[in-house]
N, C-alpha and C. Protein backbone atom coordinates (compact mmCIF):
# COMPACT_ATOMS: atom_id res chain seq x y z
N UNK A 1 107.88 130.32 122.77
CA UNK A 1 106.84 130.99 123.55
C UNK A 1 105.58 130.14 123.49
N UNK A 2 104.94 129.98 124.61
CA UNK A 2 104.02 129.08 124.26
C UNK A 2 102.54 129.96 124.54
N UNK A 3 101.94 129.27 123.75
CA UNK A 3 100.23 129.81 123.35
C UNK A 3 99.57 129.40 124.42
N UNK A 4 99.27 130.34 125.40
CA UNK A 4 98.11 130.59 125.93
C UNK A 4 97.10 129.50 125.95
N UNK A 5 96.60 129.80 125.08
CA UNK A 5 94.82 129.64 124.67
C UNK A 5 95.17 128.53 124.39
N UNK A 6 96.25 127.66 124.03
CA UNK A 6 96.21 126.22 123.41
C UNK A 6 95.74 125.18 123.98
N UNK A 7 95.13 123.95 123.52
CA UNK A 7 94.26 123.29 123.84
C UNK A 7 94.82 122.14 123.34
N UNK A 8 95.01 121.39 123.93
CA UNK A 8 95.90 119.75 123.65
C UNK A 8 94.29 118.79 123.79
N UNK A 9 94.29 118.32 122.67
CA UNK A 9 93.56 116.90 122.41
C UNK A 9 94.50 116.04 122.54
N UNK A 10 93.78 114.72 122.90
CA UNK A 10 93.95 113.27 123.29
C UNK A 10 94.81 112.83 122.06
N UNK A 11 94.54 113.27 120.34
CA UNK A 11 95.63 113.37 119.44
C UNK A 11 97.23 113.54 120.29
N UNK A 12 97.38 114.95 120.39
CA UNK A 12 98.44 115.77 120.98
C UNK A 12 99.05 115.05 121.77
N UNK A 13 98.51 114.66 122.85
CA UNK A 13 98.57 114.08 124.01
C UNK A 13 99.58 112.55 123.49
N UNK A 14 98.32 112.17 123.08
CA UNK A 14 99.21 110.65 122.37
C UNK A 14 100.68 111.05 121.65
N UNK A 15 100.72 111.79 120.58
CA UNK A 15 102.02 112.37 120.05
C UNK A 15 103.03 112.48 120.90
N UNK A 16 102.28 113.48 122.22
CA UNK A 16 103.37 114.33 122.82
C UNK A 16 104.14 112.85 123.76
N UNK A 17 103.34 111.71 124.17
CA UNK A 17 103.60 110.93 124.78
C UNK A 17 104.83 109.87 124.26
N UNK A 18 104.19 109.80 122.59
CA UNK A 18 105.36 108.64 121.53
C UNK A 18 106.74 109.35 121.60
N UNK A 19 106.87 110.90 121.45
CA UNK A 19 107.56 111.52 121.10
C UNK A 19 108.99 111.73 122.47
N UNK A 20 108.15 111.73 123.78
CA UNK A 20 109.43 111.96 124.53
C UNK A 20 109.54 110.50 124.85
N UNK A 21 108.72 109.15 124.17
CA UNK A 21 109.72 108.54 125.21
C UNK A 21 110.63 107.76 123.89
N UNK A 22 110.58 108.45 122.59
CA UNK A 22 111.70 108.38 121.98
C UNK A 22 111.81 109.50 120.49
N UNK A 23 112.41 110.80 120.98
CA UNK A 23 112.61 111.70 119.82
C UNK A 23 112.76 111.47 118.67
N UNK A 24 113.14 110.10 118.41
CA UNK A 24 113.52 109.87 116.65
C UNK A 24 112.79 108.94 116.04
N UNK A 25 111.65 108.99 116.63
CA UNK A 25 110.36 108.24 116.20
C UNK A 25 109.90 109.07 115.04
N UNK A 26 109.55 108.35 114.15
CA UNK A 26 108.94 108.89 112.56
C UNK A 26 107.87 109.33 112.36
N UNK A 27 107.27 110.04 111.94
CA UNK A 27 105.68 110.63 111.47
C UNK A 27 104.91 109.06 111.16
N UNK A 28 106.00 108.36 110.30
CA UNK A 28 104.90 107.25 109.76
C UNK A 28 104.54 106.17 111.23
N UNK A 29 105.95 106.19 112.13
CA UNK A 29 105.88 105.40 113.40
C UNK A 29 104.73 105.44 113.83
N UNK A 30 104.49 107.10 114.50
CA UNK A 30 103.82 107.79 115.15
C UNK A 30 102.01 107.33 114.39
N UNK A 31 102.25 107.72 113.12
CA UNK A 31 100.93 107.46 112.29
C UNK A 31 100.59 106.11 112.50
N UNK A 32 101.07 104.50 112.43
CA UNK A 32 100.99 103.59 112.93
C UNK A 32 99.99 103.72 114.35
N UNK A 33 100.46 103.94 114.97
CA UNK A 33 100.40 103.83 116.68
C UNK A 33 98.91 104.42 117.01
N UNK A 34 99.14 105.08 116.51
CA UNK A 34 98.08 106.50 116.64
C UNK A 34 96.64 106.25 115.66
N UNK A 35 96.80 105.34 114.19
CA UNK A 35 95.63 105.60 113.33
C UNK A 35 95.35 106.34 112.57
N UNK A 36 96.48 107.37 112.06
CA UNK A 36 96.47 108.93 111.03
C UNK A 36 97.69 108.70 110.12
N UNK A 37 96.71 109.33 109.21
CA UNK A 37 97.92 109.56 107.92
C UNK A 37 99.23 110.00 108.51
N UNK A 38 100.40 109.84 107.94
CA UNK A 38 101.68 110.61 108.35
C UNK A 38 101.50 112.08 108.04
N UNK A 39 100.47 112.34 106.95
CA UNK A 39 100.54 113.89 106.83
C UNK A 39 100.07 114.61 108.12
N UNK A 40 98.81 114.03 108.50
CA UNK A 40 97.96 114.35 109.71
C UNK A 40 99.44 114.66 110.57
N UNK A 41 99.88 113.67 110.98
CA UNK A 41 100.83 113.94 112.25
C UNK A 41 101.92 114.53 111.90
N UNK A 42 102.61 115.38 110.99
CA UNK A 42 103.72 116.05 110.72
C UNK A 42 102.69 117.37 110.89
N UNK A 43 101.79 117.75 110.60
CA UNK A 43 101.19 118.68 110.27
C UNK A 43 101.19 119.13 112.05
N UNK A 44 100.12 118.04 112.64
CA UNK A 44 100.15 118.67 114.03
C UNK A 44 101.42 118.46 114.70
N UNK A 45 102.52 117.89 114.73
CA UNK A 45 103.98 118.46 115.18
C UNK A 45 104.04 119.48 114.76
N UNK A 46 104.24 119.94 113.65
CA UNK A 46 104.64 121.12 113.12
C UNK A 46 103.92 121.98 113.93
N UNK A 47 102.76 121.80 114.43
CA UNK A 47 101.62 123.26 115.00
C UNK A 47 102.23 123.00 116.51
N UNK A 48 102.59 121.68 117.20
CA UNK A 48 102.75 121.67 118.53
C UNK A 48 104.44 122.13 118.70
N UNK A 49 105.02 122.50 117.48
CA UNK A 49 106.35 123.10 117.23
C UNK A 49 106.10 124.63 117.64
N UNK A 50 105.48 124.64 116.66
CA UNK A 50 105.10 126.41 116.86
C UNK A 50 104.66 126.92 117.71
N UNK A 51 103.25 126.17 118.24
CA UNK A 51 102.89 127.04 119.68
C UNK A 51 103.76 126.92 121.24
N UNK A 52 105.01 126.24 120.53
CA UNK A 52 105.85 126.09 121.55
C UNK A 52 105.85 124.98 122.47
N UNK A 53 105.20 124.07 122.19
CA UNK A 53 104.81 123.20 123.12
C UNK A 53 105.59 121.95 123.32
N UNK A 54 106.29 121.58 121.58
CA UNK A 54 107.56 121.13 121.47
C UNK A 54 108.80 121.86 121.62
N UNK A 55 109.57 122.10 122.22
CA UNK A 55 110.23 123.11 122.99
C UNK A 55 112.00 122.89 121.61
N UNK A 56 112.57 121.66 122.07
CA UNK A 56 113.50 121.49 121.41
C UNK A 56 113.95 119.81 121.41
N UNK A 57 114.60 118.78 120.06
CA UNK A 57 114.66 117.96 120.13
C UNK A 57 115.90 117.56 120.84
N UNK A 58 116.39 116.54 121.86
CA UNK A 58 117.86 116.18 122.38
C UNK A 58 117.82 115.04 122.53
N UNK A 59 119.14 114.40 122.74
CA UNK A 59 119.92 113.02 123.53
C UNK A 59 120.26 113.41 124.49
N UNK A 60 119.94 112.45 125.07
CA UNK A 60 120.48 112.04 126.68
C UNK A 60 121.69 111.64 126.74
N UNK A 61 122.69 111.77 127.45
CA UNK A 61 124.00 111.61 127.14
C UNK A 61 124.53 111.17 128.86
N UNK A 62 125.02 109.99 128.67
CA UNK A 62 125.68 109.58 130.08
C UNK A 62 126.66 110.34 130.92
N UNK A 63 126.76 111.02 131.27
CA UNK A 63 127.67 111.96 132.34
C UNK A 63 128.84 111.49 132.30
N UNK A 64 129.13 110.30 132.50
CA UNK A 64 129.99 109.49 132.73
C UNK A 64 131.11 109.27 131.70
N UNK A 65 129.93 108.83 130.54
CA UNK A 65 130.51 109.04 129.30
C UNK A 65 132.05 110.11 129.43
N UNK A 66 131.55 111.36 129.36
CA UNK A 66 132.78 112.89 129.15
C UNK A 66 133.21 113.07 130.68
N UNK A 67 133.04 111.79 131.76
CA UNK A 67 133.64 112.25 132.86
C UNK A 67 133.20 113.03 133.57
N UNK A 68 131.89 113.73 133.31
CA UNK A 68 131.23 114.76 134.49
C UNK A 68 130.86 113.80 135.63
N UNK A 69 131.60 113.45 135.98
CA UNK A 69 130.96 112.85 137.66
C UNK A 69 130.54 113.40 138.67
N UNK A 70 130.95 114.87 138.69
CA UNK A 70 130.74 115.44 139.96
C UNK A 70 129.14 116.20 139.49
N UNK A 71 127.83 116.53 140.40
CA UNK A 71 126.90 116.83 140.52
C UNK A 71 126.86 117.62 141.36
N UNK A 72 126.42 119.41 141.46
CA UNK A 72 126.47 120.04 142.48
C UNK A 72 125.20 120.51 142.69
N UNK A 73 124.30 121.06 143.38
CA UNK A 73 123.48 122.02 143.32
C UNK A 73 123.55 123.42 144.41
N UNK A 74 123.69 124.58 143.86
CA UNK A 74 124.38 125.85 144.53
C UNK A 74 122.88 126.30 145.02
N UNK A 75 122.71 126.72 146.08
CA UNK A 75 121.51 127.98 146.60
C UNK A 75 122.54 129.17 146.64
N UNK A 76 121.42 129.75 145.99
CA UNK A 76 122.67 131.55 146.05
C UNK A 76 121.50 132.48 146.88
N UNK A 77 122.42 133.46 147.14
CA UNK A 77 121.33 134.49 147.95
C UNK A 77 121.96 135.88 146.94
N UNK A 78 121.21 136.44 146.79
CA UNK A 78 121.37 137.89 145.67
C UNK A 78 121.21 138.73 146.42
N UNK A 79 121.54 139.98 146.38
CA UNK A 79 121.10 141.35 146.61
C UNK A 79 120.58 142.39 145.63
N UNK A 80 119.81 141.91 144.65
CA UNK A 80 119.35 142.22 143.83
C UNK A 80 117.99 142.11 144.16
N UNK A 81 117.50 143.91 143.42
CA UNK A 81 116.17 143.86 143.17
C UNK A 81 115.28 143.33 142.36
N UNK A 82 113.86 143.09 143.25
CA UNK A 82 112.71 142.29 142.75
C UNK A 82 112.50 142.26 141.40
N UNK A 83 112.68 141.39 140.36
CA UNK A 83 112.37 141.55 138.71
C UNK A 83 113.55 141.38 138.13
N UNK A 84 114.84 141.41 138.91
CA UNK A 84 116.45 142.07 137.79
C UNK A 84 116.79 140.88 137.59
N UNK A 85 117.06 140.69 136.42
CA UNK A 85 117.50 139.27 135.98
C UNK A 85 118.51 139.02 135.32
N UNK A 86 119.57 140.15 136.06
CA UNK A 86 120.60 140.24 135.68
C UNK A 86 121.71 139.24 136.37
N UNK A 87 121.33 138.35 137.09
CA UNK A 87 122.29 137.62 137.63
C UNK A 87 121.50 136.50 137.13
N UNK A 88 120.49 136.00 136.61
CA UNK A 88 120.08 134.99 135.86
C UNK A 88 121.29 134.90 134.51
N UNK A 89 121.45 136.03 133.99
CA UNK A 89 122.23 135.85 133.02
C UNK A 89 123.25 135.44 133.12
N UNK A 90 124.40 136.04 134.02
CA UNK A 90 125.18 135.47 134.02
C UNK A 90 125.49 134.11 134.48
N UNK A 91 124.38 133.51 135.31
CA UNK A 91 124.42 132.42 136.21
C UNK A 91 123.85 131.64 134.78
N UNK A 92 123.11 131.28 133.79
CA UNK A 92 122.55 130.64 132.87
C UNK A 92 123.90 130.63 131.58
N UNK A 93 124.62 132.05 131.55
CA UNK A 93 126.03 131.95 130.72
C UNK A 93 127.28 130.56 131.08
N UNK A 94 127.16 130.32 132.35
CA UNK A 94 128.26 129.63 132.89
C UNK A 94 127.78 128.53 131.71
N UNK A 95 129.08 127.86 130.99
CA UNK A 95 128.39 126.19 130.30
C UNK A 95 127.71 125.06 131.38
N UNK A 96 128.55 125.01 132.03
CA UNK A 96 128.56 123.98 133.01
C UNK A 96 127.33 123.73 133.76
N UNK A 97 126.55 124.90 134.00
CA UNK A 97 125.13 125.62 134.76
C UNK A 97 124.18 124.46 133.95
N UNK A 98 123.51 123.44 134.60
CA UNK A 98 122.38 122.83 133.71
C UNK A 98 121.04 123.56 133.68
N UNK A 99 120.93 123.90 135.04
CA UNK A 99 119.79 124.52 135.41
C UNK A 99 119.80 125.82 136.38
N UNK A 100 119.14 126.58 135.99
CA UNK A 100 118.74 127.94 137.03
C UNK A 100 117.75 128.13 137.61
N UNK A 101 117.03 128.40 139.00
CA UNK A 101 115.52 128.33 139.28
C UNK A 101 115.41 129.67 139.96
N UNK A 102 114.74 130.58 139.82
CA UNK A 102 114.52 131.77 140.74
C UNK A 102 113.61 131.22 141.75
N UNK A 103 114.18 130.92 142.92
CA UNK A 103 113.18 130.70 144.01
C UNK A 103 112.75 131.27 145.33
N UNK A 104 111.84 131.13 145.48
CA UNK A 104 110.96 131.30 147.26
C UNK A 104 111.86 131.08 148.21
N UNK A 105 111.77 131.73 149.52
CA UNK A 105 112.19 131.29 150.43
C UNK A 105 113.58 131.95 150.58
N UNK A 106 114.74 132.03 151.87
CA UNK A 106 116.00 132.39 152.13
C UNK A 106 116.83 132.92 150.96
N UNK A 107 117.14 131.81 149.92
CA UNK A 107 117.98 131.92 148.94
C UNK A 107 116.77 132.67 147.91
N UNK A 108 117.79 133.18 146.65
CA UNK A 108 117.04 133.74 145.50
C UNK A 108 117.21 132.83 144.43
N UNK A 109 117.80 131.81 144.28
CA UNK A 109 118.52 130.67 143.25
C UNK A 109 119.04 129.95 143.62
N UNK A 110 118.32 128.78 142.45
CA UNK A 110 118.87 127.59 143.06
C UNK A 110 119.58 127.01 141.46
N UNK A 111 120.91 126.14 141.77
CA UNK A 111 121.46 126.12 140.37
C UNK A 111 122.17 124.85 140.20
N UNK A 112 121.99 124.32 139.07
CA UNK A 112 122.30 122.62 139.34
C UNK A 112 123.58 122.79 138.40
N UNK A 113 124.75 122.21 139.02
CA UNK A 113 126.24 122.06 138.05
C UNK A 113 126.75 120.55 137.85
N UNK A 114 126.96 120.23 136.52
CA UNK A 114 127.35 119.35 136.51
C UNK A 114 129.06 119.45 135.78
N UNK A 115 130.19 118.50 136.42
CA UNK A 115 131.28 119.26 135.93
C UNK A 115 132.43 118.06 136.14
N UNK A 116 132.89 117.78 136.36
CA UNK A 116 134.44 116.53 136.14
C UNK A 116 134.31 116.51 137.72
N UNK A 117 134.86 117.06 138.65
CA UNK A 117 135.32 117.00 139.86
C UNK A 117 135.53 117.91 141.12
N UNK A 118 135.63 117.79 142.40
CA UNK A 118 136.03 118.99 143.63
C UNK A 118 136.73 120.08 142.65
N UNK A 119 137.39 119.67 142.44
CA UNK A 119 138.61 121.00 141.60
C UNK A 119 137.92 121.68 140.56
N UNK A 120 137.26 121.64 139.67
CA UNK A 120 136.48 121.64 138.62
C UNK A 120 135.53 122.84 139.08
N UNK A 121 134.73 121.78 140.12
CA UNK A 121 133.32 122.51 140.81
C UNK A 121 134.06 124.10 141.63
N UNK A 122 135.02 124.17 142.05
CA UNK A 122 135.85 125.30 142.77
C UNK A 122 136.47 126.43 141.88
N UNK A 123 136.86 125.45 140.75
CA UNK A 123 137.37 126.62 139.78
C UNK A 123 136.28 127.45 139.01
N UNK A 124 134.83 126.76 139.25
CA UNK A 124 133.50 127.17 138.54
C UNK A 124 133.20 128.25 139.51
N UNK A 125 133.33 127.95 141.16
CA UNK A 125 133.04 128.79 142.26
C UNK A 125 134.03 130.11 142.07
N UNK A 126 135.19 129.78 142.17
CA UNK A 126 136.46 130.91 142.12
C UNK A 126 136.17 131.70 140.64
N UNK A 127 135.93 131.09 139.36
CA UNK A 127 136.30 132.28 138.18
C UNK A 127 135.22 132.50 137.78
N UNK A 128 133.79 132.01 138.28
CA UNK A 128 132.40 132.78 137.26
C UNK A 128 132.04 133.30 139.19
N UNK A 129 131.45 132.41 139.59
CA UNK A 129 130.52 133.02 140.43
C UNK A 129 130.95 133.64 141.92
N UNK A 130 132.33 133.92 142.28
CA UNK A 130 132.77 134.89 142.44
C UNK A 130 132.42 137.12 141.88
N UNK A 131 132.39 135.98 140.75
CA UNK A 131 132.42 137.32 139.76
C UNK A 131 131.40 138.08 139.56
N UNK A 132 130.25 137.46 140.06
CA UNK A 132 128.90 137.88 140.08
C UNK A 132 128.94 138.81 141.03
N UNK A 133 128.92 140.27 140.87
CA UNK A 133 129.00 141.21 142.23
C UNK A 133 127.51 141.11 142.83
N UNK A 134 126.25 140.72 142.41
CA UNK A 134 125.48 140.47 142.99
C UNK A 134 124.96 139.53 144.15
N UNK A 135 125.90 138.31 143.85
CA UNK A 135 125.87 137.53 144.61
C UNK A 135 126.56 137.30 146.53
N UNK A 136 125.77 137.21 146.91
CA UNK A 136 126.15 137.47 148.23
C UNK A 136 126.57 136.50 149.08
N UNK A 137 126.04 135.06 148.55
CA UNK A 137 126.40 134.51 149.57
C UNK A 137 125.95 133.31 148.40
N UNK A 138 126.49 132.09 149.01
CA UNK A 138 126.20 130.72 148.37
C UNK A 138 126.31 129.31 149.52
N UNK A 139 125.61 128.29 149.04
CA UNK A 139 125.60 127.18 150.14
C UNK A 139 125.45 126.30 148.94
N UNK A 140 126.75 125.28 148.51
CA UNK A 140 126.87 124.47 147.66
C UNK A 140 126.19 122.63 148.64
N UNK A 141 125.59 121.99 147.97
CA UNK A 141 125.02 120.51 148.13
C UNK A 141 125.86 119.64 147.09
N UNK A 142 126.72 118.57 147.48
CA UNK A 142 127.30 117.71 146.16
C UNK A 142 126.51 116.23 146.75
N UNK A 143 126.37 116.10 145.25
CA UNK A 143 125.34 114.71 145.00
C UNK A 143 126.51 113.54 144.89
N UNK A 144 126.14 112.87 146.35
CA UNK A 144 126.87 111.48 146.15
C UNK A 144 126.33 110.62 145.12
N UNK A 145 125.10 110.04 145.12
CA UNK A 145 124.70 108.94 144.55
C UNK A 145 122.99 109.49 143.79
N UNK A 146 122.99 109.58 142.57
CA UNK A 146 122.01 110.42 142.01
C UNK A 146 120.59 108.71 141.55
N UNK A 147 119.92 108.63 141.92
CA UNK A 147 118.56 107.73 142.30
C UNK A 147 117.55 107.85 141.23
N UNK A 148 116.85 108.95 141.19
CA UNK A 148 116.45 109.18 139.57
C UNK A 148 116.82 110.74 139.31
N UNK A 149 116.92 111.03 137.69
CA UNK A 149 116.98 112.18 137.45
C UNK A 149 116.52 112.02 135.61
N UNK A 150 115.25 113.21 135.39
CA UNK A 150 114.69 112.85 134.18
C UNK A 150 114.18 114.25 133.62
N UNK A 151 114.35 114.43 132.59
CA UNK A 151 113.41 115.53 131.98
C UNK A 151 111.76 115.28 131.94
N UNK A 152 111.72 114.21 131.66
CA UNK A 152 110.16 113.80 131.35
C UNK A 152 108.72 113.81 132.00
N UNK A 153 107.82 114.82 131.24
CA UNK A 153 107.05 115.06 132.35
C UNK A 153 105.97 114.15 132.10
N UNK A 154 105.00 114.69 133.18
CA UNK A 154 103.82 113.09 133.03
C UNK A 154 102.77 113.89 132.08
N UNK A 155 102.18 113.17 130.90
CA UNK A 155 101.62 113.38 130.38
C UNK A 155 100.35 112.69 130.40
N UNK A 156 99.27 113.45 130.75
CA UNK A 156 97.51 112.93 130.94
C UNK A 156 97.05 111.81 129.34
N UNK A 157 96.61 111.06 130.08
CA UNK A 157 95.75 110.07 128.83
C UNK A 157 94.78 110.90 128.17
N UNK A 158 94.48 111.82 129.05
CA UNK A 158 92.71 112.56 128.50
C UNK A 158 92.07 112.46 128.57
């Protein structure tokens, strides 16, 4: 959950910057770079942990690698009322589901699948989201050739 009221200094900022563009960078790394004790900078991770702002640590993992080649992104249309986020759930349960977006406009969701193949992506269509009695309708997009794709957001100098 993230804090409100929180207030990122040019510290933070710098951290938050060492940190995504490599997670297994060290307090003492970080302390280097930066000009602060290693205590200083474990201390404020630890606080940019808590107020949520460090969310969770991961690897990036080649798709390719486990064979997910195929890339889909689903627009769904719901018949569900304003607030129910009951088809978030099940649509966020699927493994395969990377991403869920409640959005503006025609559709109510938009949902990114990544999965092995045509057959794969169909059997995801036929045994979960079928199953969704909310769901009314769907318009699947498959990604030929993917150009950039990144978690990383831009972070201000200050």
């Amino acid at each position: 959950m993230l804090d409100n009221d929180l207030i990122l200094d040019k510290t933070d900022l710098h951290i938050l910057r060492l940190m995504q563009d490599n997670a297994r960078i060290s307090n003492a790394d970080i302390a280097r770079e930066i000009g602060m004790a290693p205590s200083g900078v474990l201390e404020r991770v630890k606080k940019l942990e808590q107020k949520g702002v460090i969310m969770q640590y991961t690897a990036a993992i080649n798709p390719a690698a486990l064979k997910q080649n195929m890339l889909a992104f689903i627009a769904i249309k719901a018949n569900e009322a304003p607030g129910n986020i009951e088809t978030t759930k099940y649509l966020a349960a699927i493994p395969e589901v990377q991403e869920v977006h409640h959005v503006a406009g025609d559709d109510c969701y938009l949902v990114k699948i990544r999965t092995y193949d045509s057959a794969s992506l169909v059997g995801i269509m036929r045994n979960h989201l079928s199953k969704i009695s909310s769901i009314v309708s769907t318009r699947t997009t498959i990604v030929l050739e993917t150009v950039k794709e990144q978690q990383q957001l831009v972070i201000p100098k200050a």
